[in-house]
Structure formats: structure tokens, C-alpha cells
C-alpha atoms as a PDB file:
ATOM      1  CA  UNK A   1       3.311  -4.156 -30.156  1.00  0.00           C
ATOM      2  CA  UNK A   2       2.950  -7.952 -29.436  1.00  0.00           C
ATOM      3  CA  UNK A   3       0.016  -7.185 -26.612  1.00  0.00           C
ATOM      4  CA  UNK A   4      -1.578  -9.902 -24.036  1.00  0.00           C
ATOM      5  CA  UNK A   5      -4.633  -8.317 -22.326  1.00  0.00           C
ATOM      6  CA  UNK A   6      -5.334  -9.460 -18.426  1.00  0.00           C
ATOM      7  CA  UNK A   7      -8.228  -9.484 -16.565  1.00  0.00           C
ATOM      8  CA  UNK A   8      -8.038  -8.838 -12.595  1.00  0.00           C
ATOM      9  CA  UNK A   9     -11.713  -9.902 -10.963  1.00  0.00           C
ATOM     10  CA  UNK A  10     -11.774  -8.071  -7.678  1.00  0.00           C
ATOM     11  CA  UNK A  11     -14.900  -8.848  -5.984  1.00  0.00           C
ATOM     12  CA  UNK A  12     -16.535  -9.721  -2.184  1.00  0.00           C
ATOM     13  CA  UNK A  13     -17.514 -12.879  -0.909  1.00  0.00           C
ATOM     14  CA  UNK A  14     -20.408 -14.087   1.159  1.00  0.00           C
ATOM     15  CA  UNK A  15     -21.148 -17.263   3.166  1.00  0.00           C
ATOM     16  CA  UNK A  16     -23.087 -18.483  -0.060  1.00  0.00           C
ATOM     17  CA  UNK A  17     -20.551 -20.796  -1.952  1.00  0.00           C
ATOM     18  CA  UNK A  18     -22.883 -20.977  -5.179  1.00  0.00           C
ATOM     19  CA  UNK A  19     -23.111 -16.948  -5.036  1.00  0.00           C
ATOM     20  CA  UNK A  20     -19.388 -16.401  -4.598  1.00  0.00           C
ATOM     21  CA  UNK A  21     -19.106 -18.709  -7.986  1.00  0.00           C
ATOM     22  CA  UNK A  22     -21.713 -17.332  -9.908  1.00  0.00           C
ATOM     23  CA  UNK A  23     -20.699 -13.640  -9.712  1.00  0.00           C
ATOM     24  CA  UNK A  24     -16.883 -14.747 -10.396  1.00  0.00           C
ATOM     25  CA  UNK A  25     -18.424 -16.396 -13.488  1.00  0.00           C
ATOM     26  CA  UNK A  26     -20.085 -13.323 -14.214  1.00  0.00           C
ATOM     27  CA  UNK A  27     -17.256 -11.196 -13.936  1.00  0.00           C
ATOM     28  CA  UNK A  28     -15.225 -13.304 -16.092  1.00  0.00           C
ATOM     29  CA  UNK A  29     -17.324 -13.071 -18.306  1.00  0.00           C
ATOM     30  CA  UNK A  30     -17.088  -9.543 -18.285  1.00  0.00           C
ATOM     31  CA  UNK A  31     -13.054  -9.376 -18.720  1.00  0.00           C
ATOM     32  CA  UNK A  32     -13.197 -11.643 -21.963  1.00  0.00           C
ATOM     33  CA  UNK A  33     -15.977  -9.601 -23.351  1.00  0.00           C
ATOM     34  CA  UNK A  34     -13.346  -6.615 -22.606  1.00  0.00           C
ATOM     35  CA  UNK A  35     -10.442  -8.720 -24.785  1.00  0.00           C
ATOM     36  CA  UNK A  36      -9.015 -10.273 -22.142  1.00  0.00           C
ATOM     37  CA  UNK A  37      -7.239 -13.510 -22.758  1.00  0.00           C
ATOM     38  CA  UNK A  38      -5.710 -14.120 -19.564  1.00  0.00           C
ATOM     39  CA  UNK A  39      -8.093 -13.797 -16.628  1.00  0.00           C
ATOM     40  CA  UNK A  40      -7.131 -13.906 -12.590  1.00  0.00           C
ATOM     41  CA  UNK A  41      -9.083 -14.461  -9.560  1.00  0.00           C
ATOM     42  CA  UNK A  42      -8.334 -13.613  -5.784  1.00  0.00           C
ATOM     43  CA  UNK A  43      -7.266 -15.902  -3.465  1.00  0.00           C
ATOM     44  CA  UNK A  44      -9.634 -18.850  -2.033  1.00  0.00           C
ATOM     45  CA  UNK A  45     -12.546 -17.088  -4.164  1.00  0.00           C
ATOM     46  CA  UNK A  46     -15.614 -19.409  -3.420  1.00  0.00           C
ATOM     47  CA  UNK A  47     -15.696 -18.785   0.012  1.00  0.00           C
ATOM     48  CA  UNK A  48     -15.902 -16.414   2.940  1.00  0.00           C
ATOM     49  CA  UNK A  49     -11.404 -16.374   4.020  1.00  0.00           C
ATOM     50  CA  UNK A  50     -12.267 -18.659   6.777  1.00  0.00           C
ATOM     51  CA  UNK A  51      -8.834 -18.797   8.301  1.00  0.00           C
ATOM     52  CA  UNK A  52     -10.182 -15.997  11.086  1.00  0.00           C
ATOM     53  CA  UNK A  53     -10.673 -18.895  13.181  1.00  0.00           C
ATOM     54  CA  UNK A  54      -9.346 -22.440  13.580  1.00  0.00           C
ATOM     55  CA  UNK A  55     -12.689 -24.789  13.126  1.00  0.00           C
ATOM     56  CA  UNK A  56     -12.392 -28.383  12.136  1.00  0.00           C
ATOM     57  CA  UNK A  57     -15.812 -27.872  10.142  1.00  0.00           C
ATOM     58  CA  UNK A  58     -13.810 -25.418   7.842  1.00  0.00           C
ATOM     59  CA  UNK A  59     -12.299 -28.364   6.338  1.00  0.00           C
ATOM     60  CA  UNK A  60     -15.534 -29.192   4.490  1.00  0.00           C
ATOM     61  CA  UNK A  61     -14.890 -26.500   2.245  1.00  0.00           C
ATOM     62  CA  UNK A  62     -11.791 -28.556   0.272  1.00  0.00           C
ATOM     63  CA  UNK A  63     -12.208 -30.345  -2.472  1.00  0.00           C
ATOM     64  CA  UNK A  64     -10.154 -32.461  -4.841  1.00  0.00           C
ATOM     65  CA  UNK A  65      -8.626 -30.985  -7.935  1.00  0.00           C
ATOM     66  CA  UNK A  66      -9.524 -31.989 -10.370  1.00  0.00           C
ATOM     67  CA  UNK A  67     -13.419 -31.287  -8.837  1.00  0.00           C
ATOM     68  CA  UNK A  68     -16.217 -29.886  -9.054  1.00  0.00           C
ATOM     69  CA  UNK A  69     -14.743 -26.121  -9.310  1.00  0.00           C
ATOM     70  CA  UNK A  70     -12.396 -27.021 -11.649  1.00  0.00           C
ATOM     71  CA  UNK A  71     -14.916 -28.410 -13.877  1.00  0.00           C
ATOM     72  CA  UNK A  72     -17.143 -25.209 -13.203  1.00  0.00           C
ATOM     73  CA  UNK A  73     -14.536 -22.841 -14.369  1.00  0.00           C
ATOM     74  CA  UNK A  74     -12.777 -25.324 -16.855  1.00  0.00           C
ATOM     75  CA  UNK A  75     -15.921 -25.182 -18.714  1.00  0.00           C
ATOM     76  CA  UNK A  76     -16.250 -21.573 -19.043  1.00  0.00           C
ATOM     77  CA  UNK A  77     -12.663 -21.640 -19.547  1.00  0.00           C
ATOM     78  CA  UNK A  78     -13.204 -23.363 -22.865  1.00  0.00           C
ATOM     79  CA  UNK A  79     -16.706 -21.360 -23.838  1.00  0.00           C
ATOM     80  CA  UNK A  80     -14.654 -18.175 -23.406  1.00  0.00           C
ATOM     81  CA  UNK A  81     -11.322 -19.470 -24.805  1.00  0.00           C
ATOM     82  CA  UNK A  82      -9.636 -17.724 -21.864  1.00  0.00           C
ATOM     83  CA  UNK A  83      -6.592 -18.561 -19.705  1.00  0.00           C
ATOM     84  CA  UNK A  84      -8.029 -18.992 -16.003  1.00  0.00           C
ATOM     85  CA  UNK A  85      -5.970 -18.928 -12.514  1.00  0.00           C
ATOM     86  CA  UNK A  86      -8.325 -19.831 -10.014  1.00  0.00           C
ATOM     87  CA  UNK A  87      -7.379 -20.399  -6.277  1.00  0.00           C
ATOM     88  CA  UNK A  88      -8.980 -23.610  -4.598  1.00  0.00           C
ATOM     89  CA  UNK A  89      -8.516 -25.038  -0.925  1.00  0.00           C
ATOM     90  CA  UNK A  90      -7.522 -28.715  -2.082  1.00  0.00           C
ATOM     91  CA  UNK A  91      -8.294 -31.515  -0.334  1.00  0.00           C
ATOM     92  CA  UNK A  92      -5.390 -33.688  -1.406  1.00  0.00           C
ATOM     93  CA  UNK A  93      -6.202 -36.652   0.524  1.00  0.00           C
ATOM     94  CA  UNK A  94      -7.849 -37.524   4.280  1.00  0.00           C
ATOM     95  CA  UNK A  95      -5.985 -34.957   7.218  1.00  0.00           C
ATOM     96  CA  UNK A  96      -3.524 -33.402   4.109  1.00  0.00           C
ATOM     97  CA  UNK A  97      -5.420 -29.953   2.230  1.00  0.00           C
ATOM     98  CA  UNK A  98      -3.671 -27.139   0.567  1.00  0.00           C
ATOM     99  CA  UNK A  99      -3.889 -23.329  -0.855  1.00  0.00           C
ATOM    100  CA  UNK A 100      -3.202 -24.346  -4.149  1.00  0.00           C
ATOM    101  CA  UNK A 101      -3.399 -21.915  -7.401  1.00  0.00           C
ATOM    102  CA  UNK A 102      -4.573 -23.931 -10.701  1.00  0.00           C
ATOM    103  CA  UNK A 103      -4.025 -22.266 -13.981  1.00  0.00           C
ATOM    104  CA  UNK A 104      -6.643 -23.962 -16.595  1.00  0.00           C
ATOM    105  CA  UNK A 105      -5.777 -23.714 -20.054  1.00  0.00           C
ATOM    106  CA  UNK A 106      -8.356 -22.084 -22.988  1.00  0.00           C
ATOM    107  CA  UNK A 107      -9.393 -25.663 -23.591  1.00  0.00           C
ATOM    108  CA  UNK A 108     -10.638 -26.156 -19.905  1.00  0.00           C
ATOM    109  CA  UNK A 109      -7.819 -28.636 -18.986  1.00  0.00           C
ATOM    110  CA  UNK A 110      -5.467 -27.924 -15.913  1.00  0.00           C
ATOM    111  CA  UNK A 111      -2.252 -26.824 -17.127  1.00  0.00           C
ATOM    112  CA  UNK A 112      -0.651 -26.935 -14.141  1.00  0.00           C
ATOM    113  CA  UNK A 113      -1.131 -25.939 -10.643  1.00  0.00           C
ATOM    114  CA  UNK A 114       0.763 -24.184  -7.457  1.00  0.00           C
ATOM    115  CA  UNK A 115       0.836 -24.950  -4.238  1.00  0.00           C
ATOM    116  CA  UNK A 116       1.270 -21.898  -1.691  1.00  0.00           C
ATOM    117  CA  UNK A 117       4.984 -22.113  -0.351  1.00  0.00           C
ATOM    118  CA  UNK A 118       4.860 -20.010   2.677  1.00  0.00           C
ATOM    119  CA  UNK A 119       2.202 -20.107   5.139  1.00  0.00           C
ATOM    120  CA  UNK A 120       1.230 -17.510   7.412  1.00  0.00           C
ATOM    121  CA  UNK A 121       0.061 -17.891  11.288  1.00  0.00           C
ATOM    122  CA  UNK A 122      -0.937 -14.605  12.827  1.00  0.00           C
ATOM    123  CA  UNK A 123      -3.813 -13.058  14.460  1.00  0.00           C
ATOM    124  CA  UNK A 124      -7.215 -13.298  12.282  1.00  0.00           C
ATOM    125  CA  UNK A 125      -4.940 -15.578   9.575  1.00  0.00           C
ATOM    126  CA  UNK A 126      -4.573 -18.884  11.078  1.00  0.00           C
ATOM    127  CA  UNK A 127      -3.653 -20.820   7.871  1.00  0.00           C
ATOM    128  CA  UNK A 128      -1.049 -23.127   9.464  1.00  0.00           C
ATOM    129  CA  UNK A 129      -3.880 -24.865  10.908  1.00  0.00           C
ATOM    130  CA  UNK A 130      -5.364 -25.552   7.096  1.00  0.00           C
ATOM    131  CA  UNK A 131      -2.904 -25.808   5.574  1.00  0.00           C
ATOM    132  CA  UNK A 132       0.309 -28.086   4.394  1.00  0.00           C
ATOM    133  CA  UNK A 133       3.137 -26.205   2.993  1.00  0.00           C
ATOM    134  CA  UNK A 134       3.118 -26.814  -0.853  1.00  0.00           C
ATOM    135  CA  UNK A 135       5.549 -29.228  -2.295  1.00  0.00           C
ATOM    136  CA  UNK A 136       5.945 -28.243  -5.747  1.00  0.00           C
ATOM    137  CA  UNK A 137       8.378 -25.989  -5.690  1.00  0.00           C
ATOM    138  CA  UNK A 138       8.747 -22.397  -8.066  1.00  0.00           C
ATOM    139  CA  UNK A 139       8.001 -23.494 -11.443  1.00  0.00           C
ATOM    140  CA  UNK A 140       6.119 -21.871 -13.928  1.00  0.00           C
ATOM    141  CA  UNK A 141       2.974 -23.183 -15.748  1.00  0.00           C
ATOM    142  CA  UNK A 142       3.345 -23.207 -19.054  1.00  0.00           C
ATOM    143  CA  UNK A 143       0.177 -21.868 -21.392  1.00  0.00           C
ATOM    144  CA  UNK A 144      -1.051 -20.557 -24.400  1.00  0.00           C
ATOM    145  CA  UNK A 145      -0.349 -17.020 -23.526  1.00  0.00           C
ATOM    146  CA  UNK A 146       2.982 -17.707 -21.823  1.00  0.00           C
ATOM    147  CA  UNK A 147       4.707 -19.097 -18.811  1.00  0.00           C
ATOM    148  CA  UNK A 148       3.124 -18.021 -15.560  1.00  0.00           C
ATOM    149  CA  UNK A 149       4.980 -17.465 -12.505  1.00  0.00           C
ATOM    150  CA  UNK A 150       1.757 -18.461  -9.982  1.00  0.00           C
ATOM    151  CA  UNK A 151       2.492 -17.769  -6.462  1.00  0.00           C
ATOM    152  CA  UNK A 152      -0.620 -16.996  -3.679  1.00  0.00           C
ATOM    153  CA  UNK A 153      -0.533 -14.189  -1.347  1.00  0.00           C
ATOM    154  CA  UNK A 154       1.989 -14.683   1.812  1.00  0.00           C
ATOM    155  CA  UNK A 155       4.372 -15.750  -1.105  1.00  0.00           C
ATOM    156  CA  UNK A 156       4.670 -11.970  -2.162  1.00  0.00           C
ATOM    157  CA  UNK A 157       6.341 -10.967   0.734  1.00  0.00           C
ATOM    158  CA  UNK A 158       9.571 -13.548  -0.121  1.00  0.00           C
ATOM    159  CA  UNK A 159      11.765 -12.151  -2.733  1.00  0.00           C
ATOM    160  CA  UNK A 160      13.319 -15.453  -2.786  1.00  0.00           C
ATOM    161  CA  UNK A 161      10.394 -16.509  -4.136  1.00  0.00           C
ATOM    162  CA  UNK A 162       9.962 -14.253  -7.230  1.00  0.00           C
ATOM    163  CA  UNK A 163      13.356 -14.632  -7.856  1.00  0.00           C
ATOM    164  CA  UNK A 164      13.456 -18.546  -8.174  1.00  0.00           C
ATOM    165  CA  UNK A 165      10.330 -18.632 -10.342  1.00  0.00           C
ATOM    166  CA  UNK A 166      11.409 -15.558 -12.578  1.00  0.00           C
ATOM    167  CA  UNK A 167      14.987 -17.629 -12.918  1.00  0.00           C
ATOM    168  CA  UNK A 168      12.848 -20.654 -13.999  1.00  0.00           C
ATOM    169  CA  UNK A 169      11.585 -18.725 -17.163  1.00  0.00           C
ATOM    170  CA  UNK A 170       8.433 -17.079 -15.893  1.00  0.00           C
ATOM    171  CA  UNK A 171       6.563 -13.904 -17.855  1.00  0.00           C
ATOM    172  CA  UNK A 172       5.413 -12.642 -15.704  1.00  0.00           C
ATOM    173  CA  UNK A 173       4.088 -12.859 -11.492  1.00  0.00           C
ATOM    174  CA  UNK A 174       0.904 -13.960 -10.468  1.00  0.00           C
ATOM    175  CA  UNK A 175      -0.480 -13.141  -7.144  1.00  0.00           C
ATOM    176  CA  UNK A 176      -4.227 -13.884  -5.849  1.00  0.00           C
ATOM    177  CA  UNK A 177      -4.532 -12.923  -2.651  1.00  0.00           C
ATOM    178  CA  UNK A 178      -6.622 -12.113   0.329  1.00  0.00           C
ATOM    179  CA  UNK A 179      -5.029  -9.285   2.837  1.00  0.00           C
ATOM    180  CA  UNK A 180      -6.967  -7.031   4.491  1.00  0.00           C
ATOM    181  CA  UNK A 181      -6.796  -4.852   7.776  1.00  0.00           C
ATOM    182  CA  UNK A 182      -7.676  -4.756  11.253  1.00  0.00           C
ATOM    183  CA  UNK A 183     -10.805  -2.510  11.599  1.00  0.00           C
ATOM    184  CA  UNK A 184      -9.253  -1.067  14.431  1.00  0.00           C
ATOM    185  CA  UNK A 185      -6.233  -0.519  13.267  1.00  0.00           C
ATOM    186  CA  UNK A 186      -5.603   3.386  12.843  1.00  0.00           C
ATOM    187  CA  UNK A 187      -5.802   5.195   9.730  1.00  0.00           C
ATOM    188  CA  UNK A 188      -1.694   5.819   9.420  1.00  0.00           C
ATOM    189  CA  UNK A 189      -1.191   1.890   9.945  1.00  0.00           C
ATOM    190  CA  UNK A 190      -3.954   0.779   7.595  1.00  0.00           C
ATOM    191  CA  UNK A 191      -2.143   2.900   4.847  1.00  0.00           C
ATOM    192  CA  UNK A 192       1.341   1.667   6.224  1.00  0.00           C
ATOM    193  CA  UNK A 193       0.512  -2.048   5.407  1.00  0.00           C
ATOM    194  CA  UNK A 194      -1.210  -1.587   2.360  1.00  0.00           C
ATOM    195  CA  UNK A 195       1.565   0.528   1.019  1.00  0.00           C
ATOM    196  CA  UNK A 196       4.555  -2.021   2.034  1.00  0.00           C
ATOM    197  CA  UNK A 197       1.850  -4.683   0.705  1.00  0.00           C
ATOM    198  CA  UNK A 198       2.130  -2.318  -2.918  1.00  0.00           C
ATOM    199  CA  UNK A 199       5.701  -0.988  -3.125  1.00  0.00           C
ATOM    200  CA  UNK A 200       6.802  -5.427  -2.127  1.00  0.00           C
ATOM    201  CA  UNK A 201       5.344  -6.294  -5.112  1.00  0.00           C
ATOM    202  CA  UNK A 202       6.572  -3.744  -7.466  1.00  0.00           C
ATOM    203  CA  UNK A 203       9.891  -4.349  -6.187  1.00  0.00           C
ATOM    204  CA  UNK A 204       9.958  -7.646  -7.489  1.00  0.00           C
ATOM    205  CA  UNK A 205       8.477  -6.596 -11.093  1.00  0.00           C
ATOM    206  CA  UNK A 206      11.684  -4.134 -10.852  1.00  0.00           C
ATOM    207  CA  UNK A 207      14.122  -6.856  -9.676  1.00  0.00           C
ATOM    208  CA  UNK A 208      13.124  -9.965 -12.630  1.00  0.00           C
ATOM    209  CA  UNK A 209      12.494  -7.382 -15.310  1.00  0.00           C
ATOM    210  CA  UNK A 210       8.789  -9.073 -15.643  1.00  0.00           C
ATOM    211  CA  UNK A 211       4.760  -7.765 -14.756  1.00  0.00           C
ATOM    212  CA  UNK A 212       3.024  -8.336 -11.244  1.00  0.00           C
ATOM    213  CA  UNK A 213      -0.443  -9.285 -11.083  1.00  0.00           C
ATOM    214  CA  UNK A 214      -1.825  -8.570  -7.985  1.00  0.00           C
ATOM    215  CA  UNK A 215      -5.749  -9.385  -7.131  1.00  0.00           C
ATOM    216  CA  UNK A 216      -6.872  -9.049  -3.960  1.00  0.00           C
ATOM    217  CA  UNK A 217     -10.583  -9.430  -2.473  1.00  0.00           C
ATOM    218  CA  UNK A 218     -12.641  -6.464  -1.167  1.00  0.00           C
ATOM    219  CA  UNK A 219     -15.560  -5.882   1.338  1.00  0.00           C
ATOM    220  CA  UNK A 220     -15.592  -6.562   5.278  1.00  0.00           C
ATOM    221  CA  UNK A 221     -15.742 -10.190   6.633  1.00  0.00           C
ATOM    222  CA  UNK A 222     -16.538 -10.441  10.121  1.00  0.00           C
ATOM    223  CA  UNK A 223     -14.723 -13.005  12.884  1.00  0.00           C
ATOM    224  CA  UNK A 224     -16.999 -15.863  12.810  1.00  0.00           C
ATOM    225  CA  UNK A 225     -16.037 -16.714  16.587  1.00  0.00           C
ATOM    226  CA  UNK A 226     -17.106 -12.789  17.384  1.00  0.00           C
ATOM    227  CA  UNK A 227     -13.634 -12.171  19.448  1.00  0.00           C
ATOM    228  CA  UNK A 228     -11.876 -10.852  17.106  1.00  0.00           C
ATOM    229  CA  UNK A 229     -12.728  -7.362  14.609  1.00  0.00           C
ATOM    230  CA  UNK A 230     -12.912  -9.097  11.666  1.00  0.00           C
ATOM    231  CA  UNK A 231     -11.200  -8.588   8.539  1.00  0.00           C
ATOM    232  CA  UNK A 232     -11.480  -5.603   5.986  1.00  0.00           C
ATOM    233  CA  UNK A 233     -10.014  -6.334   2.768  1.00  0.00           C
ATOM    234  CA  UNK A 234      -8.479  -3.630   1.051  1.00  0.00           C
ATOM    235  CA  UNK A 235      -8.699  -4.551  -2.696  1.00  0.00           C
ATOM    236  CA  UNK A 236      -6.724  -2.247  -4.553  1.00  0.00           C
ATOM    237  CA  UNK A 237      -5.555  -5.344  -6.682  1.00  0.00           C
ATOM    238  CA  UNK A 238      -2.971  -3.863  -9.729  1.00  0.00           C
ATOM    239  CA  UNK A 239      -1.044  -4.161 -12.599  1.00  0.00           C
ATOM    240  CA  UNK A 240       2.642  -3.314 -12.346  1.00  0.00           C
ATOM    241  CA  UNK A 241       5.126  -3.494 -15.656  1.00  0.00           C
ATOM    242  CA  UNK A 242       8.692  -4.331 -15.897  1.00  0.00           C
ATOM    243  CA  UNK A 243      10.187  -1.670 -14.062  1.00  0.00           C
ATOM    244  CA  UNK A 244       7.545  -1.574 -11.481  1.00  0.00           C
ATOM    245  CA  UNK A 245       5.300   1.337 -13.055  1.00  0.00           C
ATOM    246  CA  UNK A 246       1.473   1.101 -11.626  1.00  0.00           C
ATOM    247  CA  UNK A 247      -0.357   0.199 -15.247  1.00  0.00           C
ATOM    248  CA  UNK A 248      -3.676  -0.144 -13.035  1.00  0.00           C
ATOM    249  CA  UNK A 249      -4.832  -0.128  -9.568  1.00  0.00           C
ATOM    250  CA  UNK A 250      -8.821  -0.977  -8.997  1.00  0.00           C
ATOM    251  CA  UNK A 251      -9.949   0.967  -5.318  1.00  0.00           C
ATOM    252  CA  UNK A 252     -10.468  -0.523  -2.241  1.00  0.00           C
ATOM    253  CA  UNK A 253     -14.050  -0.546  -1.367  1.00  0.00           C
ATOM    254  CA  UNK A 254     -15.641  -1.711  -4.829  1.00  0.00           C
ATOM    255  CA  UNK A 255     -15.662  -4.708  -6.781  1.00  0.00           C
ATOM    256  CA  UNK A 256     -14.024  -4.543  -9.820  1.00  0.00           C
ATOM    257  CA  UNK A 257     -12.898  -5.614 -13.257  1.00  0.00           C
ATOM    258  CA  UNK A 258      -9.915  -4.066 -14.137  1.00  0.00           C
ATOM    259  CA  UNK A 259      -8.508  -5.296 -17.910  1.00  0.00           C
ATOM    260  CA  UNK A 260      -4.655  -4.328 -18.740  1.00  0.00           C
ATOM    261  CA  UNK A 261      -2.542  -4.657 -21.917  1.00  0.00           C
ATOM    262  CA  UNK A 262       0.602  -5.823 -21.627  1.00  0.00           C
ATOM    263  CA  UNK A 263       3.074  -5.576 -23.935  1.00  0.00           C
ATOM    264  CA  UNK A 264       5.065  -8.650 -23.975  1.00  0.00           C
ATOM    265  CA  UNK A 265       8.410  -7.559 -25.901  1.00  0.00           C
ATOM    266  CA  UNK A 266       9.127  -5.074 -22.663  1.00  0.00           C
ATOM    267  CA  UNK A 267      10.972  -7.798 -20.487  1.00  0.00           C
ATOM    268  CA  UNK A 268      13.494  -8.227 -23.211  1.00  0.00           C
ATOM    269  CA  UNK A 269      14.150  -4.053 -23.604  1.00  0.00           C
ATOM    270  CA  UNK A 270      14.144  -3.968 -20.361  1.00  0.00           C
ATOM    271  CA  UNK A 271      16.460  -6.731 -19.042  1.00  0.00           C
ATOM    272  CA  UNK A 272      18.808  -5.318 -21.914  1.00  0.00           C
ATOM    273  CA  UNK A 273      19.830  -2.260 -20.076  1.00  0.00           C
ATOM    274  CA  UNK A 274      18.719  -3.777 -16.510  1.00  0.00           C
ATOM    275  CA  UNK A 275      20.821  -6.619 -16.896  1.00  0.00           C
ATOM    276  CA  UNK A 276      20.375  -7.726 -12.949  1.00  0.00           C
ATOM    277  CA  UNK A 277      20.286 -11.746 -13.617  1.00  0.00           C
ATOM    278  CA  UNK A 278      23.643 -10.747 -15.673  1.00  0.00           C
ATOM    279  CA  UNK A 279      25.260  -9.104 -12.533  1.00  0.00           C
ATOM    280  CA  UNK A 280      24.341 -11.343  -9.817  1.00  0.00           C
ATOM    281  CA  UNK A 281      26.682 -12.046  -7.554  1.00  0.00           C
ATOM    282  CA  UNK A 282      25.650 -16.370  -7.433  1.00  0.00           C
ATOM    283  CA  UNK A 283      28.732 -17.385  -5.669  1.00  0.00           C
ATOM    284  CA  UNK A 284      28.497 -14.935  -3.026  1.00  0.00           C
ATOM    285  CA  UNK A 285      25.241 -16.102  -1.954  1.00  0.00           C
ATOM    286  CA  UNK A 286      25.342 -19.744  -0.512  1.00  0.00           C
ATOM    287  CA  UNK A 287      24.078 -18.150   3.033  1.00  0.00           C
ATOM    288  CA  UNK A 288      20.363 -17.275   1.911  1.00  0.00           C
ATOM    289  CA  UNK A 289      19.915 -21.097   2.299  1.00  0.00           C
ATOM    290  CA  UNK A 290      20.544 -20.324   6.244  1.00  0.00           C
ATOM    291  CA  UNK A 291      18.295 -19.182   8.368  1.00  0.00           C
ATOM    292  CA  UNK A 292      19.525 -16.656  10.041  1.00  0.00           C
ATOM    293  CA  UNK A 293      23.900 -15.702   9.664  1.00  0.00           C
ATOM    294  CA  UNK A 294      24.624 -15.996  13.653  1.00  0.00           C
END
């Protein structure tokens, strides 16, 4: 079997940007000592998901890419000989900043990088107000373990999405994200939204014949303005193969490194006798560029 082994770092994060770094280094670490050749972290990892609120000072946090974390993690990158998708808040230029992905290659360079497409505004996840839609479209980043269909979070709710970058020659999805629940949501909801968050993504392993990665953060991050109940990430970051089968699921209350083989000759089998890019219906389809069909 012609096997990549992935690394999913699902950890908490503190007001302490140095700490949040230092244990994602760590726990890299870990998933290459474990034979992992393709490591992923969670979305905006070296911070606290500050989007709660809308607070000019917030912007501090970006930085250019290439920067400082990019060096930080190219570096180990290249000690550990790993593939690395890191998630940044990028301070492109004065007033412009995205939630951009950047994938950096087992010699520490940036192969390539995504900016997040779709960009949520709802209660306790203002991100409209940080950030600018990305402009690089649904392409894949090539590497030296494959090409990697990078999206971030919100992204995994848009089929549309998945499709385009599968179409464009991806291996396999990508997804760091941070999603978490209302504390006072009830019990029933809380399980409602994580499973639609689950059973989305799986759905679009089943649809492109490829793997989802999925990490998401864990632990409880309070509302830094105090009105609002803060945010309780759910973790459970996964695995899924071709045909949407959970390979691995970490829990949601622990960090975790959870370390998968894939087998990378199962999107051929599969799309053999699941031949759905074969049977798509493309002329019948011009209205998805609408909005809405009135």
C-alpha cells in the first residue's frame, strides 16, 4: 500500500502568543516522531480566536507572511523534514489582513498559501470585521507528499468549494478550523451542530472521491468584552477516507495528537466505481453562479 501518514495537532490556546507556539512546536514534534510526514494545525493557532469581539487592538496580532511565524515553523519544518499547514492572520498591507492557510514545504519554504474564501459574521464570530475575503481562488498547493486542497473552517460548509478545488487536482481536503458552541446552548443543540459540522465534511470526502482533514481547537475561551458566554470549542478534529468512513476522531475536551495512514491509491479505486466527476451533469448547472433562482 503506497501510505502517507498525517498528523492532526488538536490543542487549546491561551492569551500567551509564545505559549500557544511553543506547545504547537511540541506537538509537532510529537506527530513526526509518530511517522508523520504531513502535519496540520487548527485554525489561527497562535492566539486566543479573538473574533468574539470587534477590537481595533486585535489587529496587532497580524503579521506579514513571510514573518516571523513562518520562519518559526519553516525552521522546524526543515529539522523535521515534515509538510506543515499552519493558519496565520496576515497582515497583507496597512487596513487589508486575512485568514490565510500557508502550507510550508519539508525544506521550510512556503509552497503556497490559501486565503479563506467565505467569511462568517455571526454572534461570538465577527470575522467580517478582520477580515478581507481571500482572492486566490480554489487551487491546490502542490508538495512533496501531494497536492493539497487547503481551505479554513467557514469554507467547509460550501460544497462549491470542495468541489472546485477537488476538480483542480487536489488529494485530498484540508480543513483547520476553530468552531465551538455556545455554553448555553442545550445539550441536544450542542450535539446538533457538531454533528452537521461532522456528517458536512464527510459528505464532501464522499462527493470528490478524496480524504478530509479536519482539526479543530479545544478548551473554553471566554468573551473578552464579558457580554457574551464565550466560546467552547468542541475539538473532535478527524480523519475521513474516500467514501467518507471516520479513520479517526480525537474527543472534545483534550488536546490531542491524532496520526492517520492514508492510503493514497484509494481515490483512484474509488472514483472507478464512484465515477461522480464522470456523471455530472456540467451543462445543467450554469444557475449555481446565481444567487438565489427567483
Amino acid at each position: 500500500m503506497n501510505t502517507l501518514t498525517v498528523g492532526l495537532v488538536q490543542q487549546r490556546c491561551c492569551d500567551d502568543r509564545q505559549e500557544n507556539i511553543t506547545r504547537s512546536l511540541q506537538k509537532i514534534r510529537e506527530a513526526a516522531a509518530r511517522g508523520s510526514r504531513l502535519v496540520v494545525l487548527q485554525e489561527l493557532h497562535c492566539s486566543q480566536y479573538f473574533c468574539q469581539t470587534e477590537t481595533a487592538a486585535c489587529f496587532d496580532l497580524a503579521e506579514p507572511i513571510p514573518g516571523p511565524a513562518t520562519k518559526e515553523f519553516g525552521a522546524l519544518a526543515r529539522e523535521l523534514g515534515i509538510v506543515l499547514v499552519t493558519s496565520l492572520f496576515e497582515k497583507r498591507a496597512p487596513g487589508l489582513y486575512h485568514n490565510t492557510a500557508v502550507v510550508l514545504e519539508s525544506d521550510g519554504s512556503i509552497a503556497g498559501r490559501y486565503r479563506k474564501m467565505h467569511i462568517p459574521d455571526d454572534p461570538g464570530y465577527y470575522e467580517k470585521f478582520y477580515f478581507t475575503p481571500g482572492d486566490l481562488g480554489f487551487q491546490p498547493i502542490s508538495t512533496s507528499v501531494g497536492r493539497l486542497g487547503v481551505l479554513v473552517c467557514w469554507d467547509q460548509w460550501y460544497p462549491e468549494a470542495a468541489r472546485l478545488i477537488a476538480m483542480a487536482g487536489a488529494d485530498l481536503l484540508i480543513y483547520p478550523t476553530a468552531i465551538g458552541y455556545d455554553p448555553n446552548d442545550s445539550q441536544n443543540e450542542q450535539t446538533r451542530q457538531r454533528e452537521a459540522w461532522v456528517t458536512i465534511q464527510r459528505s464532501h470526502a464522499i462527493a470528490n472521491g478524496i480524504p478530509v482533514i479536519s482539526v479543530n481547537r479545544v478548551g473554553f475561551e471566554p468573551d473578552p468584552s464579558g457580554v457574551g458566554a464565550g466560546a467552547q470549542f468542541w475539538g473532535h478534529s478527524f480523519v475521513a477516507g474516500c467514501q467518507g468512513e471516520l479513520l479517526a476522531m480525537a474527543d472534545n475536551d483534550h488536546e490531542q495528537v491524532l496520526v492517520v495512514d492514508l492510503d493514497r491509491e484509494r481515490s483512484e479505486q474509488v472514483r472507478r466505481l464512484w465515477p461522480y466527476f464522470r456523471d455530472r451533469r456540467i451543462d445543467a448547472y450554469g444557475d449555481l453562479s446565481r444567487r438565489y433562482r427567483d
